[in-house]
Protein backbone atom coordinates (compact mmCIF):
# COMPACT_ATOMS: atom_id res chain seq x y z
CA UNK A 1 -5.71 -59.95 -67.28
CA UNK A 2 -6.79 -58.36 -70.69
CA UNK A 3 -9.68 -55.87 -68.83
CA UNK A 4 -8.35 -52.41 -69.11
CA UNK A 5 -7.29 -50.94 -65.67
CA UNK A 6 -6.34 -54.16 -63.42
CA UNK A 7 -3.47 -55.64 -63.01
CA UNK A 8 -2.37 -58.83 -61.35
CA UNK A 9 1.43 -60.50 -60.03
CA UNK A 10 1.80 -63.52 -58.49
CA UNK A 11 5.17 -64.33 -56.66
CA UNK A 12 6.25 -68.14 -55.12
CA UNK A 13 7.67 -67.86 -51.90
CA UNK A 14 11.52 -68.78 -51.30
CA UNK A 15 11.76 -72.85 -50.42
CA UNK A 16 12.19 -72.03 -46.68
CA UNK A 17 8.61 -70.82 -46.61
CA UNK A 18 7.01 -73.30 -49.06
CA UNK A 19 5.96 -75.50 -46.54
CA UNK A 20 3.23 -72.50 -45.20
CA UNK A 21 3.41 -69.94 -48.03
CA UNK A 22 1.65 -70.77 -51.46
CA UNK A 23 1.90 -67.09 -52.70
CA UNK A 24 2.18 -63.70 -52.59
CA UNK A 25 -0.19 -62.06 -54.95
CA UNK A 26 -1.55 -58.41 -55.73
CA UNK A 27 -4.30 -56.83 -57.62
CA UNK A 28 -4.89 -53.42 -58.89
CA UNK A 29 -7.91 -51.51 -60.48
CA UNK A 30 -6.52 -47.91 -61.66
CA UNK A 31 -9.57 -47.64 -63.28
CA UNK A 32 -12.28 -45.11 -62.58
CA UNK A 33 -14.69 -48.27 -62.83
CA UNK A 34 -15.36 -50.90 -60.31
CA UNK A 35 -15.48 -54.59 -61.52
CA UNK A 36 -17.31 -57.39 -60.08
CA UNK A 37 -15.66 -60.99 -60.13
CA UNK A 38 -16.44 -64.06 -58.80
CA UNK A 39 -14.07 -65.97 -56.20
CA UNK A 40 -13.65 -69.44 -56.61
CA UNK A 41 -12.44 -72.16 -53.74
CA UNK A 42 -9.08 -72.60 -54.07
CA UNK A 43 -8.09 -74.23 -50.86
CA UNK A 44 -6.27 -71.41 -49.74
CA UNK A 45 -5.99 -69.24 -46.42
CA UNK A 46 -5.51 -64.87 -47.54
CA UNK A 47 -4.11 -61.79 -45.44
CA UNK A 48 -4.80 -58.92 -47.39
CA UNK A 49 -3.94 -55.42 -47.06
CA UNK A 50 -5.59 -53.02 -49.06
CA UNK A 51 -7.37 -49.46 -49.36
CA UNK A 52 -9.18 -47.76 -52.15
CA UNK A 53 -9.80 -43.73 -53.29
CA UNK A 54 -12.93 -43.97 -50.98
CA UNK A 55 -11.70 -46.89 -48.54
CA UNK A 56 -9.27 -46.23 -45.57
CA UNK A 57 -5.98 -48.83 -45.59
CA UNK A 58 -7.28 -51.84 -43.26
CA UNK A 59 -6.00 -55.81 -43.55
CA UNK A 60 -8.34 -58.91 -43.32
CA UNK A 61 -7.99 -62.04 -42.72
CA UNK A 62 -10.38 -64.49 -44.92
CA UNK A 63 -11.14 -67.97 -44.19
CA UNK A 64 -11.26 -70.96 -46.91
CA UNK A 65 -13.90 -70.78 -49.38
CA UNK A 66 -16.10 -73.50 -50.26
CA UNK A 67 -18.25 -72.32 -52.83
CA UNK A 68 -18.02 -68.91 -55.47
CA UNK A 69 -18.39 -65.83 -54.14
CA UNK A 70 -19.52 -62.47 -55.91
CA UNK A 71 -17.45 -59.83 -55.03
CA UNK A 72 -16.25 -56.09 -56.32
CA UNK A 73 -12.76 -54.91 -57.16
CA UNK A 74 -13.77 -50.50 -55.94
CA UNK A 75 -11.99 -48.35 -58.85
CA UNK A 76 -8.47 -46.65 -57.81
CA UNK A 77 -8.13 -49.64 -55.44
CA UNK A 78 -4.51 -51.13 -54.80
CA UNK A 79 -3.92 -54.51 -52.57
CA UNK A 80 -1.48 -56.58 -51.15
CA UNK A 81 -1.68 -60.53 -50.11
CA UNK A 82 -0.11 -63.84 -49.10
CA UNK A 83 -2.00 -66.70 -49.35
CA UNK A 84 -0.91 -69.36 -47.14
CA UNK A 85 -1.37 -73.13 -47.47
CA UNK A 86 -2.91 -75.22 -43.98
CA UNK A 87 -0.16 -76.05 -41.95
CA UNK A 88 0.50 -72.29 -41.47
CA UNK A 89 -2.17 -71.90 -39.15
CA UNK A 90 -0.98 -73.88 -36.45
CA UNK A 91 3.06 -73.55 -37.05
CA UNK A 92 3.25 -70.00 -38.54
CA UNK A 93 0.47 -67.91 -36.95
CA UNK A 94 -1.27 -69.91 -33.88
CA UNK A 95 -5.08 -68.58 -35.14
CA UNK A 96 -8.09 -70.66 -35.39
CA UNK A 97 -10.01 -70.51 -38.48
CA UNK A 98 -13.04 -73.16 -38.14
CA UNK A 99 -14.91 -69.98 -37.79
CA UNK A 100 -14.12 -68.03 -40.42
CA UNK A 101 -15.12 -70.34 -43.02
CA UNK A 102 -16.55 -68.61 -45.87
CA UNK A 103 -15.98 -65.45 -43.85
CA UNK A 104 -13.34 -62.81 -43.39
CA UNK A 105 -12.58 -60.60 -40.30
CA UNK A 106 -10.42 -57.69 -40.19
CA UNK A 107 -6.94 -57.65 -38.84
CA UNK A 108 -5.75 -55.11 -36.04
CA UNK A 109 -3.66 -51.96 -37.33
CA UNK A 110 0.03 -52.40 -37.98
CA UNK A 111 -0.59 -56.67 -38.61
CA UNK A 112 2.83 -58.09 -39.74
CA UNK A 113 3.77 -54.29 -39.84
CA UNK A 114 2.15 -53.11 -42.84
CA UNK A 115 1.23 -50.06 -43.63
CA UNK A 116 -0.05 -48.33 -46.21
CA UNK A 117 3.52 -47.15 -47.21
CA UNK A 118 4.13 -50.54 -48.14
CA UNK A 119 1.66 -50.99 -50.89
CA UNK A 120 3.78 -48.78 -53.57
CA UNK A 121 6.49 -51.70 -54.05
CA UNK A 122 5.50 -55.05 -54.28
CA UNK A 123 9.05 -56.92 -54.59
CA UNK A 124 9.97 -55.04 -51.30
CA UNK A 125 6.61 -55.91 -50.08
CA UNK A 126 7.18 -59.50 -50.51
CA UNK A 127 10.43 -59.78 -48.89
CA UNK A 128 9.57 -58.10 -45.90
CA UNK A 129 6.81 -60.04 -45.32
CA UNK A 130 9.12 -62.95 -46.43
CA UNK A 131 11.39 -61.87 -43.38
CA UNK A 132 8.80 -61.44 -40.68
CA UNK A 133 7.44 -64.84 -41.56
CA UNK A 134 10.81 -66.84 -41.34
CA UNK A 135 11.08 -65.81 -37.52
CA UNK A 136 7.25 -66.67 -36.80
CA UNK A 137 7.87 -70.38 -37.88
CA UNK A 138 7.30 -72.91 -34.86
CA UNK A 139 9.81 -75.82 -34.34
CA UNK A 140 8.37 -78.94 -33.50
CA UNK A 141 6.21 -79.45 -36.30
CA UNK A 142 4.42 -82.57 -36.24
CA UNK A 143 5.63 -85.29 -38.98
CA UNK A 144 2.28 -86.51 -39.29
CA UNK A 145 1.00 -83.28 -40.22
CA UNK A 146 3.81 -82.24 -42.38
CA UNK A 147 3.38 -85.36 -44.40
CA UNK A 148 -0.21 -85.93 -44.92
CA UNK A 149 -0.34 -82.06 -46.44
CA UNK A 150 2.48 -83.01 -48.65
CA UNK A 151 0.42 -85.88 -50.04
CA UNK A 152 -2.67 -83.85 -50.34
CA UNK A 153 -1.02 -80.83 -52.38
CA UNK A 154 1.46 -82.97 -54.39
CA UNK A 155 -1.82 -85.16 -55.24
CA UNK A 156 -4.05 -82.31 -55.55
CA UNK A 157 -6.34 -84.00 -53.55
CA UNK A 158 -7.27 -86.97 -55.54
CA UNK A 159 -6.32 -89.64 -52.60
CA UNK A 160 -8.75 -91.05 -51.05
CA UNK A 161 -9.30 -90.22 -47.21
CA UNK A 162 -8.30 -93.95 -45.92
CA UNK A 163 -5.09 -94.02 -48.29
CA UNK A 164 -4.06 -90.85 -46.93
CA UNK A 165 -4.24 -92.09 -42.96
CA UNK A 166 -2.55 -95.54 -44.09
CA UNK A 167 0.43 -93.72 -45.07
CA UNK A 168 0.92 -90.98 -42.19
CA UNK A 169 0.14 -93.24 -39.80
CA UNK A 170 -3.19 -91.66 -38.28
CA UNK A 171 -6.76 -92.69 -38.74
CA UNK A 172 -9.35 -91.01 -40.83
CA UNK A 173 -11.06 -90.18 -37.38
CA UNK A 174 -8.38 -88.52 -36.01
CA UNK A 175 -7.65 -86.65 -38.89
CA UNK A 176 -11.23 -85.62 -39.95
CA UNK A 177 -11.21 -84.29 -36.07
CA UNK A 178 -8.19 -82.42 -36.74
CA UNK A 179 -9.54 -80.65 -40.01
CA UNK A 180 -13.13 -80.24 -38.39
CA UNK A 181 -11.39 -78.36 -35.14
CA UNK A 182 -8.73 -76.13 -36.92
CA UNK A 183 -10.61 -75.62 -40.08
CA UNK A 184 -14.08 -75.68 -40.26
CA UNK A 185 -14.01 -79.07 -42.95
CA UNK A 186 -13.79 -82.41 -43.39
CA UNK A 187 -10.35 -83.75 -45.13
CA UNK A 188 -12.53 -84.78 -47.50
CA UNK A 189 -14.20 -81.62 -48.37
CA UNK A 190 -11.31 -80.05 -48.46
CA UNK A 191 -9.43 -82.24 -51.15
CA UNK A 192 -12.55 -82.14 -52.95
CA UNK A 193 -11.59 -77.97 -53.64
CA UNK A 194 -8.09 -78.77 -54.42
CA UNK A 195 -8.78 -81.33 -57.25
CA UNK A 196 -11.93 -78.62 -58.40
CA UNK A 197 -8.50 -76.15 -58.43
CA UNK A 198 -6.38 -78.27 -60.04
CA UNK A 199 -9.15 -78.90 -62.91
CA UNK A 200 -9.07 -75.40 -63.64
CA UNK A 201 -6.30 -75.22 -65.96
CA UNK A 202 -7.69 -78.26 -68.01
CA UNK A 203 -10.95 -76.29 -67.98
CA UNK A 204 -9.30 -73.11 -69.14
CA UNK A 205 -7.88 -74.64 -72.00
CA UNK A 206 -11.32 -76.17 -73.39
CA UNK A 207 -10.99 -79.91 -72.34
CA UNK A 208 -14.59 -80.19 -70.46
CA UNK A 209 -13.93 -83.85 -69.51
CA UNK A 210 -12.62 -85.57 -66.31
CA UNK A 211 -9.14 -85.79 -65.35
CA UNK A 212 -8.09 -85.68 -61.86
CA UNK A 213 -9.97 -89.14 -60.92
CA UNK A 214 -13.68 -87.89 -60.74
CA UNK A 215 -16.09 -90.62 -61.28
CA UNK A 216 -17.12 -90.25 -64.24
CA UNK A 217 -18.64 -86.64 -66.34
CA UNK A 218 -21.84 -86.51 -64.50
CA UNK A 219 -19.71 -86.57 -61.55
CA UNK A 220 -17.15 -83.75 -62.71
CA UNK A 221 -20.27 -81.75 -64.13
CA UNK A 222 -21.74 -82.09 -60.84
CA UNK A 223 -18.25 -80.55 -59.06
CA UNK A 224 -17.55 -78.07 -61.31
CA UNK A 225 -21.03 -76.63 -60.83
CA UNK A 226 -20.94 -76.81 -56.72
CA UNK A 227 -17.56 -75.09 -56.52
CA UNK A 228 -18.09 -72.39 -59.86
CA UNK A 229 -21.84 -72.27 -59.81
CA UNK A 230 -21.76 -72.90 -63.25
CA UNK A 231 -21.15 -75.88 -65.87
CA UNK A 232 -17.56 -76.62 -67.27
CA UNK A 233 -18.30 -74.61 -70.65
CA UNK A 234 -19.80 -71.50 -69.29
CA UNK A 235 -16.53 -71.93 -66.69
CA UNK A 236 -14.10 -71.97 -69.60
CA UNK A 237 -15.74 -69.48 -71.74
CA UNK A 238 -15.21 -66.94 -68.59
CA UNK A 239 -17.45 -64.32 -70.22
CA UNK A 240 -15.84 -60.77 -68.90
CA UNK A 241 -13.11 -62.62 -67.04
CA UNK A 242 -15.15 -62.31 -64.00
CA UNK A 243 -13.65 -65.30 -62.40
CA UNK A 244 -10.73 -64.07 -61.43
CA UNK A 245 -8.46 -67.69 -60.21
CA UNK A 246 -9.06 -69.01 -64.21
CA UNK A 247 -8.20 -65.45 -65.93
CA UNK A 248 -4.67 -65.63 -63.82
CA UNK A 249 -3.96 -68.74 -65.09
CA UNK A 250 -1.21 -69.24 -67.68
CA UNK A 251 -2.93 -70.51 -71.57
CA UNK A 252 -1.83 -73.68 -71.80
């Protein structure tokens, strides 16, 4: 991130986790300035742990997105996150989150034993985390499950809803119930976000035209727009790098 102060890392997780974990990521502000960003959908589940000069250390928990959010980065402000992928919140940490949609609660003190402390080293950070998760995972996982989220991520979410049930087995009912219960959206909804994501580098990179199966360009226009707020070109121009998921992103 060019702006002068903030820093960003994003780590994968080790295979073993890959089936819950998406990332571990931090972000930094060392600056005496705060910056405001906008948060985009990214289909994505956060823990965060965090404090700033003028903010105690605390962790939060915060629900998918569904549409940008404004938001502000406090100067002299340090944090610490995993973002997980779906299946984590029945198999990894048994919490409902059809409530916090577009919302965040904070966590109790000492969550996955973090402390403070442990936002001066983010390798070590990562693989204690890393560690508490591997003895958190459930056995028993439902083969259902585990496959139709590996068709929805390795797609990106461009299958449609009935193609999806055909091949796990399950009907759209069920599964819609499913997402509606444990998540707060419809299957459909959600892919929606992940092929908005997955436009993102394509966006970055100046190519304002469809290519992960929308409609046509009213139709990506239209997407774009709903998720951003904006329109493709004032997306990819990314004036102040206020949106935060495109600045990350490697230049193609």
């Amino acid at each position: 991130m060019p702006t002068e102060g903030m820093q960003l890392k994003t780590v994968k997780p080790v295979a073993e986790l890959s089936d819950f974990v998406e990332s571990f990521w931090m972000i930094s502000n060392s600056s005496t300035d705060s910056r405001e960003i906008i948060i985009l959908p990214d289909g994505r589940f956060d823990i965060m742990f965090s404090y700033a000069k003028k903010e105690a250390f605390h962790a939060t928990l915060k629900g998918l997105d569904t549409k940008p959010e404004q938001a502000v980065i406090p100067s002299q402000m340090i944090m610490y996150a995993v973002s997980f992928k779906l299946l984590a919140i029945e198999y990894l940490l048994d919490i409902k989150m059809a409530s916090l949609l577009n919302q965040g609660q904070r966590l109790p003190a000492g969550f996955l034993d973090i402390s403070k402390d442990e936002l001066t080293d983010f390798d070590i950070f990562c693989k204690k985390v890393s560690t508490i998760l591997f003895t958190l995972i459930k056995t028993g996982i439902d083969s259902r499950k585990k496959k139709l989220f590996d068709l929805i991520y390795s797609s990106n979410g461009s299958l449609p809803v009935h193609e999806l049930a055909d091949q796990v087995a399950w009907s759209s009912r069920q599964i819609n119930r499913y997402f509606n219960d444990q998540f707060g959206i419809s299957l459909k909804a959600y892919c929606n976000i992940l092929r908005f994501r997955a436009s993102l580098p394509q966006i970055k990179a100046g190519r304002l035209f469809p290519e992960q199966n929308f409609t046509d360009q009213t139709h990506f226009i239209k997407e774009i727009k709903k998720f951003s707020g904006v329109v493709p070109k004032t997306l990819s121009q990314n004036q102040n790098d206020r949106f935060i998921l495109l600045s990350v992103l490697p230049e193609q």
